[in-house]
C-alpha atoms as a PDB file:
ATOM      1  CA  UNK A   1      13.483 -25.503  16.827  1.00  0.00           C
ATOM      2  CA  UNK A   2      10.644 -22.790  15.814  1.00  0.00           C
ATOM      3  CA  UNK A   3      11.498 -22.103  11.348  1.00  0.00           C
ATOM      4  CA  UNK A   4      10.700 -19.114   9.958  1.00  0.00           C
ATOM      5  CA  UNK A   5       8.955 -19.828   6.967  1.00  0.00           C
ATOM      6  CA  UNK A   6      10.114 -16.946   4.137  1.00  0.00           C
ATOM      7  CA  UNK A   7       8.590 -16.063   0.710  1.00  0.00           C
ATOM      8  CA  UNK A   8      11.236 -14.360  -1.690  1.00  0.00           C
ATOM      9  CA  UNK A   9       9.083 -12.258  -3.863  1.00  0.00           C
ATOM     10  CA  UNK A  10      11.139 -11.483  -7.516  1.00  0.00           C
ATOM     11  CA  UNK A  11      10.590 -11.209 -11.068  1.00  0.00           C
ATOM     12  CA  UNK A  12      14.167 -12.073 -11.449  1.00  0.00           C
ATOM     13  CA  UNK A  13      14.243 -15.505 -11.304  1.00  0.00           C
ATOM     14  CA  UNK A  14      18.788 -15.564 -11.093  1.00  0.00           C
ATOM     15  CA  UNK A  15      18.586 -13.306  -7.779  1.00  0.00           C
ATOM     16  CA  UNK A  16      15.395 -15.361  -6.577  1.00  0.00           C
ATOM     17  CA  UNK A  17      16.427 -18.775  -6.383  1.00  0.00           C
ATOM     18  CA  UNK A  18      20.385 -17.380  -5.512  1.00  0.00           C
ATOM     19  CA  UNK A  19      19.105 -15.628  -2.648  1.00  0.00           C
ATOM     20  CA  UNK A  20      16.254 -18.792  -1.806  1.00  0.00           C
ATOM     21  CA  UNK A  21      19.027 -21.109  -1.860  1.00  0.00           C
ATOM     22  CA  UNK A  22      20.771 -18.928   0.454  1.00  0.00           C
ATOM     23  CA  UNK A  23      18.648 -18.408   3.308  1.00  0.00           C
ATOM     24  CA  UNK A  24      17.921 -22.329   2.736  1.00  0.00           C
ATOM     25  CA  UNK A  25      21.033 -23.362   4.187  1.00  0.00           C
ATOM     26  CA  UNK A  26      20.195 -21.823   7.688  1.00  0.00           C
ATOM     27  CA  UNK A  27      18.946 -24.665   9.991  1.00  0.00           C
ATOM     28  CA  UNK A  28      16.125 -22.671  11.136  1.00  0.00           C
ATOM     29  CA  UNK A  29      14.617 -21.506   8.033  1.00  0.00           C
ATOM     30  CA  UNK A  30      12.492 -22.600   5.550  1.00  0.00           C
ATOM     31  CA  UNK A  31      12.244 -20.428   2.062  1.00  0.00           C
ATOM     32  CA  UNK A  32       9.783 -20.641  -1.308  1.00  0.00           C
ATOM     33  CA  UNK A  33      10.195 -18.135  -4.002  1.00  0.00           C
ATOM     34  CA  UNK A  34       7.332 -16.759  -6.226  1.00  0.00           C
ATOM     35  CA  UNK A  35       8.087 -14.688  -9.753  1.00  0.00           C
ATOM     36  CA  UNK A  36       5.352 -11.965  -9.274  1.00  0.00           C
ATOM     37  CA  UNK A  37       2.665 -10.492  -6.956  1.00  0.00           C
ATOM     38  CA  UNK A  38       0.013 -12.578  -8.267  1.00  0.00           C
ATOM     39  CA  UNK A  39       2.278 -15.659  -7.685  1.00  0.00           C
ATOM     40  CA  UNK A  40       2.756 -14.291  -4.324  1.00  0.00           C
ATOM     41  CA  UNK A  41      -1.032 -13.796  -3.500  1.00  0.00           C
ATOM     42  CA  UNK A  42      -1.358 -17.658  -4.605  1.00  0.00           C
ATOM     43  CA  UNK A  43       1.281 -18.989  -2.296  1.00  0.00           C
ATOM     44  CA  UNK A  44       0.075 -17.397   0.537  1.00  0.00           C
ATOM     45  CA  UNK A  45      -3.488 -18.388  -0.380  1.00  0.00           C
ATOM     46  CA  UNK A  46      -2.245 -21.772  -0.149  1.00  0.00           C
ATOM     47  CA  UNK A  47      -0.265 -21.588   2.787  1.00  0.00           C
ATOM     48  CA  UNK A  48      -2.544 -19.663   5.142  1.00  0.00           C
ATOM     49  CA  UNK A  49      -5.669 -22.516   4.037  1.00  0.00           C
ATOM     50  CA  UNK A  50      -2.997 -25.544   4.653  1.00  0.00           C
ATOM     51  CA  UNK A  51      -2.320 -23.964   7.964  1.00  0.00           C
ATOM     52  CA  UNK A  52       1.328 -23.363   7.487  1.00  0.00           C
ATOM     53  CA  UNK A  53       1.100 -19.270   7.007  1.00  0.00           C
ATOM     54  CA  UNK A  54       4.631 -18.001   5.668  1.00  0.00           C
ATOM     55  CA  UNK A  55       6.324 -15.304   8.773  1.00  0.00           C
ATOM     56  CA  UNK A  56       8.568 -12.754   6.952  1.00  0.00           C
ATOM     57  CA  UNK A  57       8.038 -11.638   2.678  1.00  0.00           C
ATOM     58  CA  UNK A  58      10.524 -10.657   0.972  1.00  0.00           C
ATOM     59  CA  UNK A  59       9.659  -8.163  -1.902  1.00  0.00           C
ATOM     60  CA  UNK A  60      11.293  -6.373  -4.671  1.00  0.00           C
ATOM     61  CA  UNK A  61      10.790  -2.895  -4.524  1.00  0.00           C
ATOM     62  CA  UNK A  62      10.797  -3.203  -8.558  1.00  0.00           C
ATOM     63  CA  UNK A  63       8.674  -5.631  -8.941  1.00  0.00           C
ATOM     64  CA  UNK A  64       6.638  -6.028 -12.626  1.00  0.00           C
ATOM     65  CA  UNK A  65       9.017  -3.573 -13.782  1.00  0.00           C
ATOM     66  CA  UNK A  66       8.396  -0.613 -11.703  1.00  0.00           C
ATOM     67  CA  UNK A  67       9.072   2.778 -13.356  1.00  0.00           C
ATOM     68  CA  UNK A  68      11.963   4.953 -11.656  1.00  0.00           C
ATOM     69  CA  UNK A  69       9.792   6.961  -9.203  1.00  0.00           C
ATOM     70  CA  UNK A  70       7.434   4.268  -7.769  1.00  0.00           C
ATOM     71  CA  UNK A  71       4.102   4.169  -8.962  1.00  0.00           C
ATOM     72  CA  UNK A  72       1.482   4.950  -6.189  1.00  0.00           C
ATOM     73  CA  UNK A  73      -0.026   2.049  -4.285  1.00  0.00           C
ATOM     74  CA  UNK A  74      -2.980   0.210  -5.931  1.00  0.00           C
ATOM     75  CA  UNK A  75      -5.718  -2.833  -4.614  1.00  0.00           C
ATOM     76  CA  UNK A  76      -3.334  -5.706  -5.180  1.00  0.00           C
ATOM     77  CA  UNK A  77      -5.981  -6.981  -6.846  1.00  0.00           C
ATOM     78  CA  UNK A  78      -5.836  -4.790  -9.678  1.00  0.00           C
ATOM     79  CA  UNK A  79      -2.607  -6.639 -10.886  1.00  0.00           C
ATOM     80  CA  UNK A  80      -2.856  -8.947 -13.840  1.00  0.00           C
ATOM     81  CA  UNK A  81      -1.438 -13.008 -14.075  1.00  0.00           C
ATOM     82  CA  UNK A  82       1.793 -11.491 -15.511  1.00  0.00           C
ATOM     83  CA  UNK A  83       2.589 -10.215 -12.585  1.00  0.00           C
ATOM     84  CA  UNK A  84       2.257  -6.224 -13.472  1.00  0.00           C
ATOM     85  CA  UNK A  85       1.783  -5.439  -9.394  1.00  0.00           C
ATOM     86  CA  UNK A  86       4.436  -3.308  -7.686  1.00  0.00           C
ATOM     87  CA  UNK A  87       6.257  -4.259  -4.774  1.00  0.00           C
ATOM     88  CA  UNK A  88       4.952  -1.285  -2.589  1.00  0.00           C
ATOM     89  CA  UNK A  89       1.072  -2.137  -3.731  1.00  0.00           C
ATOM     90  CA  UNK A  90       1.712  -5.854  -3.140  1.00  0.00           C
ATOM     91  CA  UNK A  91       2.831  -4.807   0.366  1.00  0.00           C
ATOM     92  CA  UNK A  92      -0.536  -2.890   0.404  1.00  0.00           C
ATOM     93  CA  UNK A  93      -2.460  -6.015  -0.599  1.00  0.00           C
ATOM     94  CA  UNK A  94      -0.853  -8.827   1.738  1.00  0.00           C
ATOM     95  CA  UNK A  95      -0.854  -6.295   5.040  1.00  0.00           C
ATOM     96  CA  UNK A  96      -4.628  -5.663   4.321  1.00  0.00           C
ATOM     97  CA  UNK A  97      -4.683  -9.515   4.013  1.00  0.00           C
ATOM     98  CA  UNK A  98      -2.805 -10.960   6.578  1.00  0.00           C
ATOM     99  CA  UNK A  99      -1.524  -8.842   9.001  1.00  0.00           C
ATOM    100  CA  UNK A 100       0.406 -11.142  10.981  1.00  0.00           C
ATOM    101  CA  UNK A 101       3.365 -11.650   7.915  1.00  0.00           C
ATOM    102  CA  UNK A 102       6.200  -9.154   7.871  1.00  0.00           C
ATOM    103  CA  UNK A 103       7.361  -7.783   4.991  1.00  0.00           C
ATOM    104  CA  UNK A 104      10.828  -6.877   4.180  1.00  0.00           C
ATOM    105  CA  UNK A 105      11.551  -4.622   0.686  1.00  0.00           C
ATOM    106  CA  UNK A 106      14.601  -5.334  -1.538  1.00  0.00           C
ATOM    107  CA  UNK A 107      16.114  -2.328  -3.506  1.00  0.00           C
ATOM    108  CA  UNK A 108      18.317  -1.909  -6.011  1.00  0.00           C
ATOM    109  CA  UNK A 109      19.127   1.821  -4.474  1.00  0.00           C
ATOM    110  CA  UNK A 110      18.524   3.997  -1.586  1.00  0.00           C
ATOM    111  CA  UNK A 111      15.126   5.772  -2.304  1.00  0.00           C
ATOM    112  CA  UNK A 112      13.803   7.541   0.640  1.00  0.00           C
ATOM    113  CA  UNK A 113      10.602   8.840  -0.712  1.00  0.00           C
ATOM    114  CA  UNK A 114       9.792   5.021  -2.185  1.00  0.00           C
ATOM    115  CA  UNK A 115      10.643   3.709   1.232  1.00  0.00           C
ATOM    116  CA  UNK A 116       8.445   6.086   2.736  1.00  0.00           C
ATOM    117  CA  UNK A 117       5.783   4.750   0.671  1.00  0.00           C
ATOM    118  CA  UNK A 118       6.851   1.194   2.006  1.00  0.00           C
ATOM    119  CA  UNK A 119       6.547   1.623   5.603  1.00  0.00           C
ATOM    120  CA  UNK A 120       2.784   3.735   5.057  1.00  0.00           C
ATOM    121  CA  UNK A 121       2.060   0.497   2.772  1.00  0.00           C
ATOM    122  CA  UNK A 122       3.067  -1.482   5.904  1.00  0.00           C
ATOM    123  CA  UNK A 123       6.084  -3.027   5.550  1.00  0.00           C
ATOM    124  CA  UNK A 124       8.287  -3.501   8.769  1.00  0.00           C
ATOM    125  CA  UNK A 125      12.156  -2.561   6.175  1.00  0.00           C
ATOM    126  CA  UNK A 126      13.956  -1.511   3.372  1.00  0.00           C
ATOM    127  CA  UNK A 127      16.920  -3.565   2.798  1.00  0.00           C
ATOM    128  CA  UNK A 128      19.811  -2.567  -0.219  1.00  0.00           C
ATOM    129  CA  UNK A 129      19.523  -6.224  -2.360  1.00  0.00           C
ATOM    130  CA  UNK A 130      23.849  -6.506  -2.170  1.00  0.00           C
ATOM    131  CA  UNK A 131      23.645  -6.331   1.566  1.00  0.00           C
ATOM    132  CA  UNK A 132      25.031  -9.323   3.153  1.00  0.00           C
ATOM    133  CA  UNK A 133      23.199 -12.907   4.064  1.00  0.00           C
ATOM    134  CA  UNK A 134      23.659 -12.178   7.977  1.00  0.00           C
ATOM    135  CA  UNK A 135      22.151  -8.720   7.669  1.00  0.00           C
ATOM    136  CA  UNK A 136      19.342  -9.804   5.944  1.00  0.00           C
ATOM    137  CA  UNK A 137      19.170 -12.748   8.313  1.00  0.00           C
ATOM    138  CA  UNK A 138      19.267  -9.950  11.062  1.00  0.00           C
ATOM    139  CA  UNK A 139      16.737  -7.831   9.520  1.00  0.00           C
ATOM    140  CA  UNK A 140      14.583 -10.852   8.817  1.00  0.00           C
ATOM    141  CA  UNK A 141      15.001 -11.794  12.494  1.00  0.00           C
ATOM    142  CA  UNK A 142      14.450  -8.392  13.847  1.00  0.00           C
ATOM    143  CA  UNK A 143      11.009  -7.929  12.000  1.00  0.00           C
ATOM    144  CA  UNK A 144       9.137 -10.659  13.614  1.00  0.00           C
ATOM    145  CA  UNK A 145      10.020  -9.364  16.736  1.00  0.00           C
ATOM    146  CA  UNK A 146       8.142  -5.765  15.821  1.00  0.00           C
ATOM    147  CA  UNK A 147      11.599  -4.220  14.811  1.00  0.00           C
ATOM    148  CA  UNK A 148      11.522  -1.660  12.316  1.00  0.00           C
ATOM    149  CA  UNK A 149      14.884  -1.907   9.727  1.00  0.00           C
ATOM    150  CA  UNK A 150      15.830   1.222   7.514  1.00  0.00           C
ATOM    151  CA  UNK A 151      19.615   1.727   6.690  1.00  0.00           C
ATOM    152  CA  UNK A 152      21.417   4.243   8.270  1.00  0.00           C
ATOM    153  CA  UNK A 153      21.570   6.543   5.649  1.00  0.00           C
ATOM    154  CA  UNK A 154      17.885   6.567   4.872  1.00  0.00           C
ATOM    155  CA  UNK A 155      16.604   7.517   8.332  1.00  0.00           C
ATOM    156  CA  UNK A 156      16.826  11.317   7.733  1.00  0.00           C
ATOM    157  CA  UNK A 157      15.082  11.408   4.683  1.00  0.00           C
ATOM    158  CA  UNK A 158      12.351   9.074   5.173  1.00  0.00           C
ATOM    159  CA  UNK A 159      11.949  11.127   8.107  1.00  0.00           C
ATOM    160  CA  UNK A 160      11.159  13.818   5.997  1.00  0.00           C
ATOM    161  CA  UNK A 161       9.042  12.277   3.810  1.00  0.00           C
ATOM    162  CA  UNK A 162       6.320  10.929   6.642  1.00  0.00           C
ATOM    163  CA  UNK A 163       6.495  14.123   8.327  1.00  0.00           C
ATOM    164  CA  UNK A 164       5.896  15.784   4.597  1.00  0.00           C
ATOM    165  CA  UNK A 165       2.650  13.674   3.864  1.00  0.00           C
ATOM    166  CA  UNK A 166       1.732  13.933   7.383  1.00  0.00           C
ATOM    167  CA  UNK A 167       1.316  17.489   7.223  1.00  0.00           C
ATOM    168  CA  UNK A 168      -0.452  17.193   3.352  1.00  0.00           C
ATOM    169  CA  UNK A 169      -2.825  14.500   4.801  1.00  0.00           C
ATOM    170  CA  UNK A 170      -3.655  17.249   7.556  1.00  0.00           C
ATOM    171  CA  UNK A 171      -4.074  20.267   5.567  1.00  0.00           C
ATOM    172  CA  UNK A 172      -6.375  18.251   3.320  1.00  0.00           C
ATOM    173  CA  UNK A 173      -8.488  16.963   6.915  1.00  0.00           C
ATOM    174  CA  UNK A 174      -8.702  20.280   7.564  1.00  0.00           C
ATOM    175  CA  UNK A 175     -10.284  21.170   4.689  1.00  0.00           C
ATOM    176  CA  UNK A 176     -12.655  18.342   4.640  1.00  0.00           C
ATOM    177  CA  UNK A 177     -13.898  19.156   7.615  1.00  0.00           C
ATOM    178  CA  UNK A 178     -14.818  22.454   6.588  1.00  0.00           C
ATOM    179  CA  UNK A 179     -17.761  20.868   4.228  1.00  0.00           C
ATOM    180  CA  UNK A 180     -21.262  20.707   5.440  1.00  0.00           C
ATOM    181  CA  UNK A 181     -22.535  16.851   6.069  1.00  0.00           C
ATOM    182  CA  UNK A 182     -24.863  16.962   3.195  1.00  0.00           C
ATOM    183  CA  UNK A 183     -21.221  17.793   1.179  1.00  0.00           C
ATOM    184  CA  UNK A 184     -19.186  15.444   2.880  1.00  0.00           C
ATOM    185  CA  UNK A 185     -22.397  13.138   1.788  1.00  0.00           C
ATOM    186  CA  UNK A 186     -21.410  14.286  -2.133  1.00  0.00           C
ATOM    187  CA  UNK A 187     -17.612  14.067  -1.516  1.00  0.00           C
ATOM    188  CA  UNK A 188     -18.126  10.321  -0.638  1.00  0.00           C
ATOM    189  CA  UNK A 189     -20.217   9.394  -3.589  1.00  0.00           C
ATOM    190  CA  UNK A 190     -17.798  11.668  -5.832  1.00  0.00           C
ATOM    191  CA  UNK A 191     -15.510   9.079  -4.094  1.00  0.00           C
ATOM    192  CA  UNK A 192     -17.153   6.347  -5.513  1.00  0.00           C
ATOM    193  CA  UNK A 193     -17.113   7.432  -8.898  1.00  0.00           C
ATOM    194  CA  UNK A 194     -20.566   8.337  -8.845  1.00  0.00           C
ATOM    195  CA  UNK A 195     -22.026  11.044 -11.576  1.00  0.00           C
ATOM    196  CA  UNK A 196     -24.080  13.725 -10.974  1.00  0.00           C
ATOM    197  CA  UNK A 197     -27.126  11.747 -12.231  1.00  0.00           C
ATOM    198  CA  UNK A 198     -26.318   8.676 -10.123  1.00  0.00           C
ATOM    199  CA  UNK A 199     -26.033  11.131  -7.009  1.00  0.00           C
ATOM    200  CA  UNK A 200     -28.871  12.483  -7.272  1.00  0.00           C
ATOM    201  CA  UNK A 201     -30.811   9.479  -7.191  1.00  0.00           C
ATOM    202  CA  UNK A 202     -29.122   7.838  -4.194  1.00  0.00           C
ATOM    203  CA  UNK A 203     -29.409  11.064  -1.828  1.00  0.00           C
ATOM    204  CA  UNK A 204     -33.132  11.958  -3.408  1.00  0.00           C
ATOM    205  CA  UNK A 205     -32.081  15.082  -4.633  1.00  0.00           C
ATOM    206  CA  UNK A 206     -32.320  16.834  -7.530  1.00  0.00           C
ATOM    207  CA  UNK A 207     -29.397  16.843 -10.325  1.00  0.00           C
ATOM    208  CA  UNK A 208     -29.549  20.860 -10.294  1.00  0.00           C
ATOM    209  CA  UNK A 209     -28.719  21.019  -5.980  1.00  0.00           C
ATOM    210  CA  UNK A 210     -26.162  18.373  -6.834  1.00  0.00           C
ATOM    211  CA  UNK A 211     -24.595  20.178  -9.096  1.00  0.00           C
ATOM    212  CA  UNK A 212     -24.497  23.037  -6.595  1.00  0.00           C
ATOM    213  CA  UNK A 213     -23.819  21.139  -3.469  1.00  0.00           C
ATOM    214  CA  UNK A 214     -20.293  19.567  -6.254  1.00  0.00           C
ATOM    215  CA  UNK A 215     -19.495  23.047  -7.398  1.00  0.00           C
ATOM    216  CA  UNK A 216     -19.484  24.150  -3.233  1.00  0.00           C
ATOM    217  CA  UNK A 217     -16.942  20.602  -2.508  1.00  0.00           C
ATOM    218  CA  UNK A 218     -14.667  22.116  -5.035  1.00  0.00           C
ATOM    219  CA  UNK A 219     -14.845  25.355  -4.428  1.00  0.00           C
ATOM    220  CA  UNK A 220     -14.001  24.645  -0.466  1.00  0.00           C
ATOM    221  CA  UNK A 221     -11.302  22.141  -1.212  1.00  0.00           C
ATOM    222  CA  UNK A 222      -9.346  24.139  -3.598  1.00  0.00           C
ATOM    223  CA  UNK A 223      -9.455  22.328  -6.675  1.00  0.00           C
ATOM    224  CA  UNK A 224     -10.676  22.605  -9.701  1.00  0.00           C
ATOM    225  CA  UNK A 225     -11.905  18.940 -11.076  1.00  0.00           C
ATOM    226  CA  UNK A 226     -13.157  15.805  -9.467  1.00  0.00           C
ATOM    227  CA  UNK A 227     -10.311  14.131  -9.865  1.00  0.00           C
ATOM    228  CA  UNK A 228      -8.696  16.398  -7.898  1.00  0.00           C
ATOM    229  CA  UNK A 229     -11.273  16.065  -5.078  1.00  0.00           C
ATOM    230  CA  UNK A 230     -11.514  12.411  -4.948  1.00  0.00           C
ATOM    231  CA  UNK A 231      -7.539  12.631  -5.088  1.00  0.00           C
ATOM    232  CA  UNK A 232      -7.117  14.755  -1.725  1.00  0.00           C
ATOM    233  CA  UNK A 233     -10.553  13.222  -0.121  1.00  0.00           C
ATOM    234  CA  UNK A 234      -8.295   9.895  -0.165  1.00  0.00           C
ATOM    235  CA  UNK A 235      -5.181  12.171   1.504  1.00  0.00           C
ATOM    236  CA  UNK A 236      -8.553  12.988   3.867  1.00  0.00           C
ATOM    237  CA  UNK A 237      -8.979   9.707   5.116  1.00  0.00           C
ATOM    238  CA  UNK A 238     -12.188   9.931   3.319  1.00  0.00           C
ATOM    239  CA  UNK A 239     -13.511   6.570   1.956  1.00  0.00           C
ATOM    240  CA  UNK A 240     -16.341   6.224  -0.640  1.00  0.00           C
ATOM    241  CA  UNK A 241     -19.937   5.420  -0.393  1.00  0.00           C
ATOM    242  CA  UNK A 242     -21.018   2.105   0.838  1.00  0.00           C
ATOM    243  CA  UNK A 243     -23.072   1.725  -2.510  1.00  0.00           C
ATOM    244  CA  UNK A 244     -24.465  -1.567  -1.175  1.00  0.00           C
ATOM    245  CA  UNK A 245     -25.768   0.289   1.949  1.00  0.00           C
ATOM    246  CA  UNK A 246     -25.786   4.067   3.562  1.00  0.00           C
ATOM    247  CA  UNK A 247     -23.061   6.020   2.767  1.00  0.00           C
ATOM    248  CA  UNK A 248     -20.021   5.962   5.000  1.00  0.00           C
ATOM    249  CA  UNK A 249     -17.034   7.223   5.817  1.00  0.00           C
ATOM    250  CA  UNK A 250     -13.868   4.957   5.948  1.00  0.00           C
ATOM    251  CA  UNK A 251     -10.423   5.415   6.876  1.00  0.00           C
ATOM    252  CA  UNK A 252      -8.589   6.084   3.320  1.00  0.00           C
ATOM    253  CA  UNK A 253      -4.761   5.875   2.712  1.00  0.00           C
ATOM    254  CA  UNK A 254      -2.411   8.787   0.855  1.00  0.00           C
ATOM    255  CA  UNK A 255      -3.393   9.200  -2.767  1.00  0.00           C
END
């Protein structure tokens, strides 16, 4: 009999080990449960080096005490030991890490714009947390075989969502592109949190034709601040400067 090895991901260690003990009593699967994203990050450290990598994760869309509204997606590794990572960023984290595991998002509520988020992050469904133990078991089942699970109810306005960032990420490629390479050169390093000063001195130019060549990326994006440039240069698909090399350009993800 092939198991399906499952990782309940919860900061509420009642609903944890109820739903754990749960999905224990099916003959074909085998469940751990791990009290934050850090914990999470551990077990599947472990697992993946003692050759026994877990299949599906499930994850609680409120996990370290998200703030109504979702909180934007972050490096997993930014999170500290006490767990403060959100479910959509640890979804992030373990899709960048191992790709193979599915991941599965609990809610308390029907969110379409946060489970939006979760299928960009990479997660393969958004599952209501008082939904039955054969629908999850379904849903669980359906992901590993490259099924994509949303509740009914959701599909219209997560449809809306994607198609809404899809058309902001494009907007902000199109401006992007407008930039000269020597720009697009700046953008990156702007990126990478890079001052003027620091510019300067990695594209051997001087601080007065960076300040120009910054004062043209704003004024062709639209914005008004760096922040705001790094913000929709990341909507751009524009990564930041390889500062251990040449500068680069990297696929990005939504801001």
């Amino acid at each position: 009999m092939v198991r399906i090895r499952v990782l309940v991901v919860d900061d509420h260690r009642i609903f944890a080990e109820s739903l754990a003990a749960a999905l224990a009593a099916e003959p074909d699967v085998d469940v751990s449960a791990a009290g934050s994203g850090p914990a999470a990050l551990r077990c599947l450290e472990r697992a993946a080096v003692e050759g026994r990598r877990y299949d599906v994760l499930l994850v609680d869309a409120d996990l370290g005490g998200n703030l109504p509204g979702g909180r934007p997606a972050v490096p997993v590794q930014e999170g500290d030991e006490d767990g403060l990572v959100d479910g959509i960023s640890l979804v992030t984290g373990v899709r960048a890490a191992q790709p193979a595991v599915r991941i599965v998002v609990l809610a308390e509520k029907d969110d379409p714009r946060r489970a939006a988020l979760a299928l960009q992050a990479g997660a393969s469904g958004w599952v209501a947390k008082d939904c039955s133990l054969s629908r999850l078991l379904a849903v669980i089942r359906g992901v590993l075989r490259d099924e994509t699970h949303l509740p009914p109810a959701l599909l219209t306005g997560v449809l809306k969502e994607l198609t809404a960032a899809r058309k902001h990420r494009t907007e902000s490629e199109r401006l992007v592109e407008a930039l000269t390479p020597r720009e697009r050169e700046v953008l990156r390093c702007m990126v990478a949190g890079l001052g003027r000063k620091a510019v300067a001195e990695r594209l051997f130019l001087s601080p007065h034709t960076v300040r120009t060549h910054m004062q043209n990326v704003l004024g062709k994006l639209g914005v008004h601040s760096t922040l705001a440039a790094v913000a929709l240069a990341r909507r751009a698909g524009v990564g930041p400067a390889d500062l251990a090399g040449d500068v680069v350009e990297r696929g990005g993800q939504l801001a």
